[in-house]
PDB file of N, CA and C in Angstrom:
ATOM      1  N   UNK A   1     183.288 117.161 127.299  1.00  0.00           N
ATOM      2  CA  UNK A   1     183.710 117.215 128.676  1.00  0.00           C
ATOM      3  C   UNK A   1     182.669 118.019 129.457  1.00  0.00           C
ATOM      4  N   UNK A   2     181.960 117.856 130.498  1.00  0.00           N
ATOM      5  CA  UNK A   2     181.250 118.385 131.073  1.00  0.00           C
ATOM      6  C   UNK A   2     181.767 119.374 132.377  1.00  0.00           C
ATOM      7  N   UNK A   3     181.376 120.029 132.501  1.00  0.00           N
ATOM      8  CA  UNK A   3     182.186 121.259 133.457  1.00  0.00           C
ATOM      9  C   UNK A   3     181.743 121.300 134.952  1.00  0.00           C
ATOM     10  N   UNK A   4     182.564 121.455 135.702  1.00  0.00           N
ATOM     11  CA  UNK A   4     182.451 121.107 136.755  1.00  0.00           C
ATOM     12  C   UNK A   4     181.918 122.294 137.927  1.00  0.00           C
ATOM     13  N   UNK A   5     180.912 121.428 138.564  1.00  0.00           N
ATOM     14  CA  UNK A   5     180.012 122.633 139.309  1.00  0.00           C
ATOM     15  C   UNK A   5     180.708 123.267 140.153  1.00  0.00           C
ATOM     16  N   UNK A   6     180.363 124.873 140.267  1.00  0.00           N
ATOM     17  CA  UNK A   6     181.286 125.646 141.208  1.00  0.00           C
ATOM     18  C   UNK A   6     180.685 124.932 143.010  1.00  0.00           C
ATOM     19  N   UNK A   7     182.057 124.760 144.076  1.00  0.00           N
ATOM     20  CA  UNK A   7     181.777 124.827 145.239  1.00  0.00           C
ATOM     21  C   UNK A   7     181.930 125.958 145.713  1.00  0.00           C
ATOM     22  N   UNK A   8     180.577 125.926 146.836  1.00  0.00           N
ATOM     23  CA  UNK A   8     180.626 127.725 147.614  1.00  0.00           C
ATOM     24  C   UNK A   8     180.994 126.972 148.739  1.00  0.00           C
ATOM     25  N   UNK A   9     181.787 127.956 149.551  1.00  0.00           N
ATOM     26  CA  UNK A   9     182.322 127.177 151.167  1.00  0.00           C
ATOM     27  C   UNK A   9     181.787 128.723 151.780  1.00  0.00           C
ATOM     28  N   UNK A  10     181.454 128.298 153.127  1.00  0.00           N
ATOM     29  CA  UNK A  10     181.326 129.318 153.920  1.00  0.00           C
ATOM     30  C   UNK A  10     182.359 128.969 155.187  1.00  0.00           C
ATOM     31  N   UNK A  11     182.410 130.042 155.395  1.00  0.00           N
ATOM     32  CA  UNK A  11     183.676 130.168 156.825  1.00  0.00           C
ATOM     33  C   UNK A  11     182.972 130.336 157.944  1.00  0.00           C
ATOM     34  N   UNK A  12     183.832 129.758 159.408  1.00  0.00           N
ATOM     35  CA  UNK A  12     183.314 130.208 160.533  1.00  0.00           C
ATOM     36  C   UNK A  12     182.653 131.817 160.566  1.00  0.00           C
ATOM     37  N   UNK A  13     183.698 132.701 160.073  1.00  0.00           N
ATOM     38  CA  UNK A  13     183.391 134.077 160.362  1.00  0.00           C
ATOM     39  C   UNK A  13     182.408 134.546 159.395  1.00  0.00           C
ATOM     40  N   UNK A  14     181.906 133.247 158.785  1.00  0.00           N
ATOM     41  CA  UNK A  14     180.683 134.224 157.778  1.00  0.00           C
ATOM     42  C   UNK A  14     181.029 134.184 156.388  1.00  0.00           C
ATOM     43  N   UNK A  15     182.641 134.516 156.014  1.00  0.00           N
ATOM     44  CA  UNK A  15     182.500 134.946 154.489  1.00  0.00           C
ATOM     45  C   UNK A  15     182.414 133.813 153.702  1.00  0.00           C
ATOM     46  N   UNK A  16     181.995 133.958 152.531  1.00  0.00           N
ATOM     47  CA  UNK A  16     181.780 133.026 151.687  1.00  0.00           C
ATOM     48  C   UNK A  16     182.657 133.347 150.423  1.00  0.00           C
ATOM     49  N   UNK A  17     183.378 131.762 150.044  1.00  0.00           N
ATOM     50  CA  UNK A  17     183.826 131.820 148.770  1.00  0.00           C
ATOM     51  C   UNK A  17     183.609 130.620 147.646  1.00  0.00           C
ATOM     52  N   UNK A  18     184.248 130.964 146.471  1.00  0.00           N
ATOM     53  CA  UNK A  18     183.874 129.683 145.743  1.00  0.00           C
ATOM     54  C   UNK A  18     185.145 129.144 145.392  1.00  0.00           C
ATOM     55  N   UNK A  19     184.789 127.927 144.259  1.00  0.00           N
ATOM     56  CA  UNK A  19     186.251 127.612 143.602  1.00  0.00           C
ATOM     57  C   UNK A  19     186.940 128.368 143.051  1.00  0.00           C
ATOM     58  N   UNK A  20     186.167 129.207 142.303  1.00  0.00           N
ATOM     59  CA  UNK A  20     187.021 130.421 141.259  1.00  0.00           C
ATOM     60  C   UNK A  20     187.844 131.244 142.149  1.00  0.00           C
ATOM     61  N   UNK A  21     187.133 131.798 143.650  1.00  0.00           N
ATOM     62  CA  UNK A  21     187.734 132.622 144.126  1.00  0.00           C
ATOM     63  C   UNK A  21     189.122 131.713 145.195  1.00  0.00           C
ATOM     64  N   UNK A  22     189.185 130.945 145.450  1.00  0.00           N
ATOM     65  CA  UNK A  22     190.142 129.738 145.914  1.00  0.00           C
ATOM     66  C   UNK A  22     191.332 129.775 144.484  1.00  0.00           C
ATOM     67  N   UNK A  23     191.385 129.501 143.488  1.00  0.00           N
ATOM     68  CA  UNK A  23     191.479 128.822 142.338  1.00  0.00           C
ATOM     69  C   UNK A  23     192.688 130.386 141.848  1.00  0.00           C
ATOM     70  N   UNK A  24     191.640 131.591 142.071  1.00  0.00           N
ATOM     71  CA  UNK A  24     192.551 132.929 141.993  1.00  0.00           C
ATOM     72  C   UNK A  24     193.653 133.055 142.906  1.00  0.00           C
ATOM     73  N   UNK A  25     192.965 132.444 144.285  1.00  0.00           N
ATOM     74  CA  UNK A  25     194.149 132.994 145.889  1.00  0.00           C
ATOM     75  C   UNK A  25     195.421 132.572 145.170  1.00  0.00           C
ATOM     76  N   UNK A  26     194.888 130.800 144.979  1.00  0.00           N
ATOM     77  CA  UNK A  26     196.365 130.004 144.538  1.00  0.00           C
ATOM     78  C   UNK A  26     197.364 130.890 143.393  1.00  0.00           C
ATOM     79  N   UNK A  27     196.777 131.278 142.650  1.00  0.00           N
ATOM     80  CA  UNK A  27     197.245 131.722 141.076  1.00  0.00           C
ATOM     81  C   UNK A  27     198.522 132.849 141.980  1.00  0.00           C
ATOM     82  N   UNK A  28     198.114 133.677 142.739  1.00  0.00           N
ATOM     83  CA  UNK A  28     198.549 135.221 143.285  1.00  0.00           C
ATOM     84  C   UNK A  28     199.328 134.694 144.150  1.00  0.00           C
ATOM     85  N   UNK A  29     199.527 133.186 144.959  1.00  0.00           N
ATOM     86  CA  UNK A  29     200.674 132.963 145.707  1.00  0.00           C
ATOM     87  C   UNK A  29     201.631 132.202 144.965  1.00  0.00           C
ATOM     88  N   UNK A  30     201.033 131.384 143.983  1.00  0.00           N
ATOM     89  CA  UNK A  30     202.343 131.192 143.198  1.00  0.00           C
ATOM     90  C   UNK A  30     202.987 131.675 142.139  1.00  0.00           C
ATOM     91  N   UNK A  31     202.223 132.937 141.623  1.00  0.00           N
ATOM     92  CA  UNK A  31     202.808 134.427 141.078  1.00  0.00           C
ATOM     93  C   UNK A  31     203.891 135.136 141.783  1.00  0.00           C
ATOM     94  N   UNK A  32     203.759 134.894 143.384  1.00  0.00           N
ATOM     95  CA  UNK A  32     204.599 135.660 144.422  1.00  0.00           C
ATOM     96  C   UNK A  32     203.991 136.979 144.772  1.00  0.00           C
ATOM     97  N   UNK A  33     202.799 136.864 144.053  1.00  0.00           N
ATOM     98  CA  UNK A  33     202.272 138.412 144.679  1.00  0.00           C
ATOM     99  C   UNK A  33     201.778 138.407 145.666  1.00  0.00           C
ATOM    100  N   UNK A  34     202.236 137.334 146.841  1.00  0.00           N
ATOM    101  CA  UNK A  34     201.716 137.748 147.837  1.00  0.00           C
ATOM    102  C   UNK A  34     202.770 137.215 149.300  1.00  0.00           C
ATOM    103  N   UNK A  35     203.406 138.317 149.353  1.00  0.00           N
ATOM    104  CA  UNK A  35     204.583 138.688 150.755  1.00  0.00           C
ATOM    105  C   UNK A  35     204.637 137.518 151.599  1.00  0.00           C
ATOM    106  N   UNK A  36     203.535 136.478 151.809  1.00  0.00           N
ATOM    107  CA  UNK A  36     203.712 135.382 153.095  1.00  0.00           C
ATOM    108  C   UNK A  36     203.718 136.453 154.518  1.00  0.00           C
ATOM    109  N   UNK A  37     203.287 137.319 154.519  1.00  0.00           N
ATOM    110  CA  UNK A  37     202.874 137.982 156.392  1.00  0.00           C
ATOM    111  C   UNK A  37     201.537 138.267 156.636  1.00  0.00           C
ATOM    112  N   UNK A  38     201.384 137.145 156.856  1.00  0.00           N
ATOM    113  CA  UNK A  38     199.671 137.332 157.600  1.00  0.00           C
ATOM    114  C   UNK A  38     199.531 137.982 158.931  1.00  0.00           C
ATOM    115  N   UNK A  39     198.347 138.873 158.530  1.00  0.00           N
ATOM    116  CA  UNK A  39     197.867 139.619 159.845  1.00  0.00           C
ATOM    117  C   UNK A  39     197.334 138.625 160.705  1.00  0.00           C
ATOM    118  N   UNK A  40     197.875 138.384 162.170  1.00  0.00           N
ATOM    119  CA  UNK A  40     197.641 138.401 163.232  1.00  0.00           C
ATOM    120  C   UNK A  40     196.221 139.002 163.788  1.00  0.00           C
ATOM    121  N   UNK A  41     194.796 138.266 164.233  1.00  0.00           N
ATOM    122  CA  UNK A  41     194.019 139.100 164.940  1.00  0.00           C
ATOM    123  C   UNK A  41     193.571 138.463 166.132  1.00  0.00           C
ATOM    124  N   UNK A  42     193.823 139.606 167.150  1.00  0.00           N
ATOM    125  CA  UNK A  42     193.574 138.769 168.731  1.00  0.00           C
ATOM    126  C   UNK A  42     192.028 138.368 168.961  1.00  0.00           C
ATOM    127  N   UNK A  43     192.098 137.155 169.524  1.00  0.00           N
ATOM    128  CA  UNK A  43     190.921 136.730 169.699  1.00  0.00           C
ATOM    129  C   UNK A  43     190.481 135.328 168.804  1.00  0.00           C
ATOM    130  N   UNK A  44     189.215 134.977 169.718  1.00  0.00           N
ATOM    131  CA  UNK A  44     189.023 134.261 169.156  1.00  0.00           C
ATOM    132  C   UNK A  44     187.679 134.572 167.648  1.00  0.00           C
ATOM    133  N   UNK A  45     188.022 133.241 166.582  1.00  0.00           N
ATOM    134  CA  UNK A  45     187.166 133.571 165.432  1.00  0.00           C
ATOM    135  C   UNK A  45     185.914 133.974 165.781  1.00  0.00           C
ATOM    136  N   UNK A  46     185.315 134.721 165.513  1.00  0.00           N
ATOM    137  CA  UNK A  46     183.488 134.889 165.050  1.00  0.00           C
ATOM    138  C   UNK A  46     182.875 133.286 164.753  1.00  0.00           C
ATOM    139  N   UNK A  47     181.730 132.785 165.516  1.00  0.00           N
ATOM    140  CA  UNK A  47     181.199 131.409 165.281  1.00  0.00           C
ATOM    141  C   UNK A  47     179.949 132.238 164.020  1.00  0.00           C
ATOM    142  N   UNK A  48     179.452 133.474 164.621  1.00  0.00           N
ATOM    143  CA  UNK A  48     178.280 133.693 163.659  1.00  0.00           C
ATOM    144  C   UNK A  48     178.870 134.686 162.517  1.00  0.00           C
ATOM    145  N   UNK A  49     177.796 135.141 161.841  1.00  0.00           N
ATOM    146  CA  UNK A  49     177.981 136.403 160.799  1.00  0.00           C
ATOM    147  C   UNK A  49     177.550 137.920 161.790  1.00  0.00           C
ATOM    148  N   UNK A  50     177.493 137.372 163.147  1.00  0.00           N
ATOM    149  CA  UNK A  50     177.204 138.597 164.084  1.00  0.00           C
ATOM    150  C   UNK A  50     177.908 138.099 165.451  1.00  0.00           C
ATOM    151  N   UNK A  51     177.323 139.606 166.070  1.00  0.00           N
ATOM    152  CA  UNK A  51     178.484 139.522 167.624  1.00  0.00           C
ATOM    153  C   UNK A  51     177.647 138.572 168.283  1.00  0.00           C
ATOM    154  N   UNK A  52     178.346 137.771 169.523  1.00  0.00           N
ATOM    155  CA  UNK A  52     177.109 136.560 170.211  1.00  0.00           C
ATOM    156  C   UNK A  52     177.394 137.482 171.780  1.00  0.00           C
ATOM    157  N   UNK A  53     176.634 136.751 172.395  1.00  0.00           N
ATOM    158  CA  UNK A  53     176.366 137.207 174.154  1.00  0.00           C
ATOM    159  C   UNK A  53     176.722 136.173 174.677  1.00  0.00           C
ATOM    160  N   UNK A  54     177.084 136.126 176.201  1.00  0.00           N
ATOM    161  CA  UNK A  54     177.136 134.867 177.065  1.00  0.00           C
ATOM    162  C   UNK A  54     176.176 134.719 177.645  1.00  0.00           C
ATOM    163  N   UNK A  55     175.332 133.513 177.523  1.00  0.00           N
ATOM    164  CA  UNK A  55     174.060 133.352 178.441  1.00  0.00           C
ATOM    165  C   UNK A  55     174.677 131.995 179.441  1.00  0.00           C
ATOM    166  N   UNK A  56     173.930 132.259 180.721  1.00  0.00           N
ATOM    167  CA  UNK A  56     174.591 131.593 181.721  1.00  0.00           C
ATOM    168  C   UNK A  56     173.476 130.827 182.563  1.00  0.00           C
ATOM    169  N   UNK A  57     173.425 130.085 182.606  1.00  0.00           N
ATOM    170  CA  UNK A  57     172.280 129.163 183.683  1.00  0.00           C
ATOM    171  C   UNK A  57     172.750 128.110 184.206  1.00  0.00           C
ATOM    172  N   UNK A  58     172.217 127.507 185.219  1.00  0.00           N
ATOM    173  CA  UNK A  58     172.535 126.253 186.281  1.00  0.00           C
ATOM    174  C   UNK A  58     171.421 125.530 185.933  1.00  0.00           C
ATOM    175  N   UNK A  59     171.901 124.008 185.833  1.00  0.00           N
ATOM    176  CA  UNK A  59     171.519 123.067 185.826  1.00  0.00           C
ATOM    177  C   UNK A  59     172.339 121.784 186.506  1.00  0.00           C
ATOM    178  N   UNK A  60     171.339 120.747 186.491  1.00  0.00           N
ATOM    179  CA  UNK A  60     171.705 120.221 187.420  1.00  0.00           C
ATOM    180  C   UNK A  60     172.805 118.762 186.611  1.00  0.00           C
ATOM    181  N   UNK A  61     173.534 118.824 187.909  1.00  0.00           N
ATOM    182  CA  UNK A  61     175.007 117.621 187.181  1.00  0.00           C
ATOM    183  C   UNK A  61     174.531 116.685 186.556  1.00  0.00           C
ATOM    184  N   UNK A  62     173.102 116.026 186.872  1.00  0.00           N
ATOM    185  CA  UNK A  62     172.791 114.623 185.885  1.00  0.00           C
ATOM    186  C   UNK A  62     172.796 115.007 184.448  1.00  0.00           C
ATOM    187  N   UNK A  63     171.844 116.318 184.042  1.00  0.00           N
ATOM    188  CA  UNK A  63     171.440 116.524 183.160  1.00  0.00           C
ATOM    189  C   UNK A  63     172.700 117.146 182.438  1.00  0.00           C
ATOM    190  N   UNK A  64     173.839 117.777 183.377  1.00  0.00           N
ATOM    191  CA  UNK A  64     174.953 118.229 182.199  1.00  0.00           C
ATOM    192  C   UNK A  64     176.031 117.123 181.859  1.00  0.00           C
ATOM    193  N   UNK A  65     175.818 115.982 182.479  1.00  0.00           N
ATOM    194  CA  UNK A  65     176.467 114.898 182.182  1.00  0.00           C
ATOM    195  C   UNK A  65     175.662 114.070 180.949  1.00  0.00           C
ATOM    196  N   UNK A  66     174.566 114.068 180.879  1.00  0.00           N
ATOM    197  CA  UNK A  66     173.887 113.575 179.931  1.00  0.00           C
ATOM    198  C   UNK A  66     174.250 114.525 178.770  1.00  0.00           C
ATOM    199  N   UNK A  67     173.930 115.832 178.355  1.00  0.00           N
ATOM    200  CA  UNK A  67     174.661 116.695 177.410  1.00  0.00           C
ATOM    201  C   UNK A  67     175.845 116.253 177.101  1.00  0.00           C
ATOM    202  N   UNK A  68     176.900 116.089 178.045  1.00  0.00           N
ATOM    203  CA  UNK A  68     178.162 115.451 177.308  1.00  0.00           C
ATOM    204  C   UNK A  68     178.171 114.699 176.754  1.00  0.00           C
ATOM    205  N   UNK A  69     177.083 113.479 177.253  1.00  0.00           N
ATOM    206  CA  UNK A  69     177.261 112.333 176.682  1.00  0.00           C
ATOM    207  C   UNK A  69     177.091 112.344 175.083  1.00  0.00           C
ATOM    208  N   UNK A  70     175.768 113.372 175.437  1.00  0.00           N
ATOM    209  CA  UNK A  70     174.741 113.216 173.843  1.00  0.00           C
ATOM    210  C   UNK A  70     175.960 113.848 172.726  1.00  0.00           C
ATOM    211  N   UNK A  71     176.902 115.099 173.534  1.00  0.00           N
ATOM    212  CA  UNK A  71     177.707 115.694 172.606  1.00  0.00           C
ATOM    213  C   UNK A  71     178.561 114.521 172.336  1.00  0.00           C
ATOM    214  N   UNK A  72     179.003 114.249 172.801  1.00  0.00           N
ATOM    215  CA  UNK A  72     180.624 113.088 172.614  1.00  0.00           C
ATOM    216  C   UNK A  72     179.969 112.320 171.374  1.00  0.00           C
ATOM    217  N   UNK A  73     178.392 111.544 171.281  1.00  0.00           N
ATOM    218  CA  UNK A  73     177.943 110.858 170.792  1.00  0.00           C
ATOM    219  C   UNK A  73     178.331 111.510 169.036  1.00  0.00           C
ATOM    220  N   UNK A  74     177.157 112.676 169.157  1.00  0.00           N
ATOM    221  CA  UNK A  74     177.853 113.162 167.700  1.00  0.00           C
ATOM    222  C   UNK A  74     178.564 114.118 167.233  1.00  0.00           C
ATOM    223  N   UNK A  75     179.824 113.965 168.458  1.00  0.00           N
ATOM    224  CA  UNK A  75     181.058 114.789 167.716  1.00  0.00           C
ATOM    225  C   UNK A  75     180.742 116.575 167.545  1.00  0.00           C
ATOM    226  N   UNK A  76     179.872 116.489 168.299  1.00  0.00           N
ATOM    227  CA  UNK A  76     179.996 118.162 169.752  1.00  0.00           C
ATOM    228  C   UNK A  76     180.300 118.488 170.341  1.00  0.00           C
ATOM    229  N   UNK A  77     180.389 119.614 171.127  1.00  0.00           N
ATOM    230  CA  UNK A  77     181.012 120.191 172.066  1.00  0.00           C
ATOM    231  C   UNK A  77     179.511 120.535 172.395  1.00  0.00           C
ATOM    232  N   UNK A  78     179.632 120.716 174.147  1.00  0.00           N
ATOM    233  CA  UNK A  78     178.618 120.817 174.475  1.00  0.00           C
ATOM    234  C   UNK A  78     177.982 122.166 174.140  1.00  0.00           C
ATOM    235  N   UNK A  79     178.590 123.143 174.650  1.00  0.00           N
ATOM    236  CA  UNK A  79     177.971 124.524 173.388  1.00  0.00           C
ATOM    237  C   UNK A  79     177.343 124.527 172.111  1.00  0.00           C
ATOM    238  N   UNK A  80     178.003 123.503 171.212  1.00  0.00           N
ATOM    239  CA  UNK A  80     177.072 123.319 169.583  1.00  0.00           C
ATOM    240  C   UNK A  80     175.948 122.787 170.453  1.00  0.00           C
ATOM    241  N   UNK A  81     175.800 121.967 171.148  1.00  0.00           N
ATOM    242  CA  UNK A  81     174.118 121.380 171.357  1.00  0.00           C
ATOM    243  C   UNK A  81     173.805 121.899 171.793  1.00  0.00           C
ATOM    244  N   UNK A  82     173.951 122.849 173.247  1.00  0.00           N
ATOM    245  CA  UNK A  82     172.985 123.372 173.540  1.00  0.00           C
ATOM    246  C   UNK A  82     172.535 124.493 172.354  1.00  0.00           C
ATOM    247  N   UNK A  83     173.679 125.079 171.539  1.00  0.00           N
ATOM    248  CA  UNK A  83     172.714 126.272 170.519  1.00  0.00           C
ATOM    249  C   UNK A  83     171.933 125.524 169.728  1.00  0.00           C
ATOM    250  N   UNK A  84     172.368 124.238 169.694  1.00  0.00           N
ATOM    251  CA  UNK A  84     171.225 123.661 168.350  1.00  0.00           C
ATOM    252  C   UNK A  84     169.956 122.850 169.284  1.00  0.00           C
ATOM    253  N   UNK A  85     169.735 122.885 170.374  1.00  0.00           N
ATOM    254  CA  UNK A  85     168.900 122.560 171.171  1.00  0.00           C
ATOM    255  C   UNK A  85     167.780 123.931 171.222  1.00  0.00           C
ATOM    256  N   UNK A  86     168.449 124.640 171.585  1.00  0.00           N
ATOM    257  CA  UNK A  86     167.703 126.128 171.723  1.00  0.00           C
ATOM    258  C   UNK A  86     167.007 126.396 170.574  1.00  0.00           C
ATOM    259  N   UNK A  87     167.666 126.425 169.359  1.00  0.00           N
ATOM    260  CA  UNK A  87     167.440 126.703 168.166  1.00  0.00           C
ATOM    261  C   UNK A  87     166.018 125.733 167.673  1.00  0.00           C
ATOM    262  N   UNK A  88     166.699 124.535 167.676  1.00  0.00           N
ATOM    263  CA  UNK A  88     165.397 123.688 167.266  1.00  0.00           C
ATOM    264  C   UNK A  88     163.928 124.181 168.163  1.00  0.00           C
ATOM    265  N   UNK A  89     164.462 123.967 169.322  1.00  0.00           N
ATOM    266  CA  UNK A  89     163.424 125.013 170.146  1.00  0.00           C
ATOM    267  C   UNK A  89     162.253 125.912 170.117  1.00  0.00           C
ATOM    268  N   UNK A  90     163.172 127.133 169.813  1.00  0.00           N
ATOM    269  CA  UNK A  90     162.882 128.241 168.728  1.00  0.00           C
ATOM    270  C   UNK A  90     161.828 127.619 167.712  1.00  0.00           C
ATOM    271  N   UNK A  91     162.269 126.476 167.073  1.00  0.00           N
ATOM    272  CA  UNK A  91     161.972 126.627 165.492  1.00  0.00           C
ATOM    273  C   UNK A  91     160.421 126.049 166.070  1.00  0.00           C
ATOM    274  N   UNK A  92     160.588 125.463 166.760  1.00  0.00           N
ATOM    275  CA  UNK A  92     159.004 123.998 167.134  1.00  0.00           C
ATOM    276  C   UNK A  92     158.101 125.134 168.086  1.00  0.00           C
ATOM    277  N   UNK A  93     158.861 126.396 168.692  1.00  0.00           N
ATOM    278  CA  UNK A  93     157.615 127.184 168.705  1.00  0.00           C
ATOM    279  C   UNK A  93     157.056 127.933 168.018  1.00  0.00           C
ATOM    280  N   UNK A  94     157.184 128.614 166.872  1.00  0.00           N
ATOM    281  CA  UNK A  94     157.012 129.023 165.966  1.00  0.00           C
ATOM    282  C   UNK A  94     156.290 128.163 165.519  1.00  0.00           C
ATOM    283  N   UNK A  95     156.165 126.985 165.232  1.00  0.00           N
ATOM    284  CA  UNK A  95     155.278 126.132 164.107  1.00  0.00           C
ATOM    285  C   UNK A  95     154.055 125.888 164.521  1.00  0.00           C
TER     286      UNK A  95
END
């Protein structure tokens, strides 16, 4: 029988787990060792593994209608593209 490769998942907020550590959660809730009262935290999740800023600029309606479009296309929100616009950005000046 060949053994099956561990999956690592990472979370919005950064942490990372695997199957084993998934595989334990389950074990400890259907042990009962674990009460069912989850903490409550206000706000919204962490997108990075750090705090973000609001950056704010005007542009013009053609071009933020075209962004929607491009987002709608592959299942973005216009915020993921513009960070992955910026980003790629970033990356092509550097090179």
């Amino acid at each position: 029988m060949s053994k099956k490769q561990q999956g690592t998942y990472r979370f919005a907020g950064g942490i990372t787990v695997t199957d084993a550590d998934l595989e334990a959660d389950a074990q400890r809730f259907e042990a009962g060792e674990c009460d069912g009262a989850w903490k409550v935290l206000p706000g919204r999740p962490q997108l990075f593994g750090e705090d973000t800023m609001p950056v704010g600029t005007r542009l013009p309606e053609s071009l933020v209608r075209e962004l929607d479009e491009a987002a709608g296309e592959l299942g973005q929100t216009r915020s993921e593209l513009i960070r992955r616009f910026i980003s790629d950005g970033l990356l092509a000046l550097k090179a």
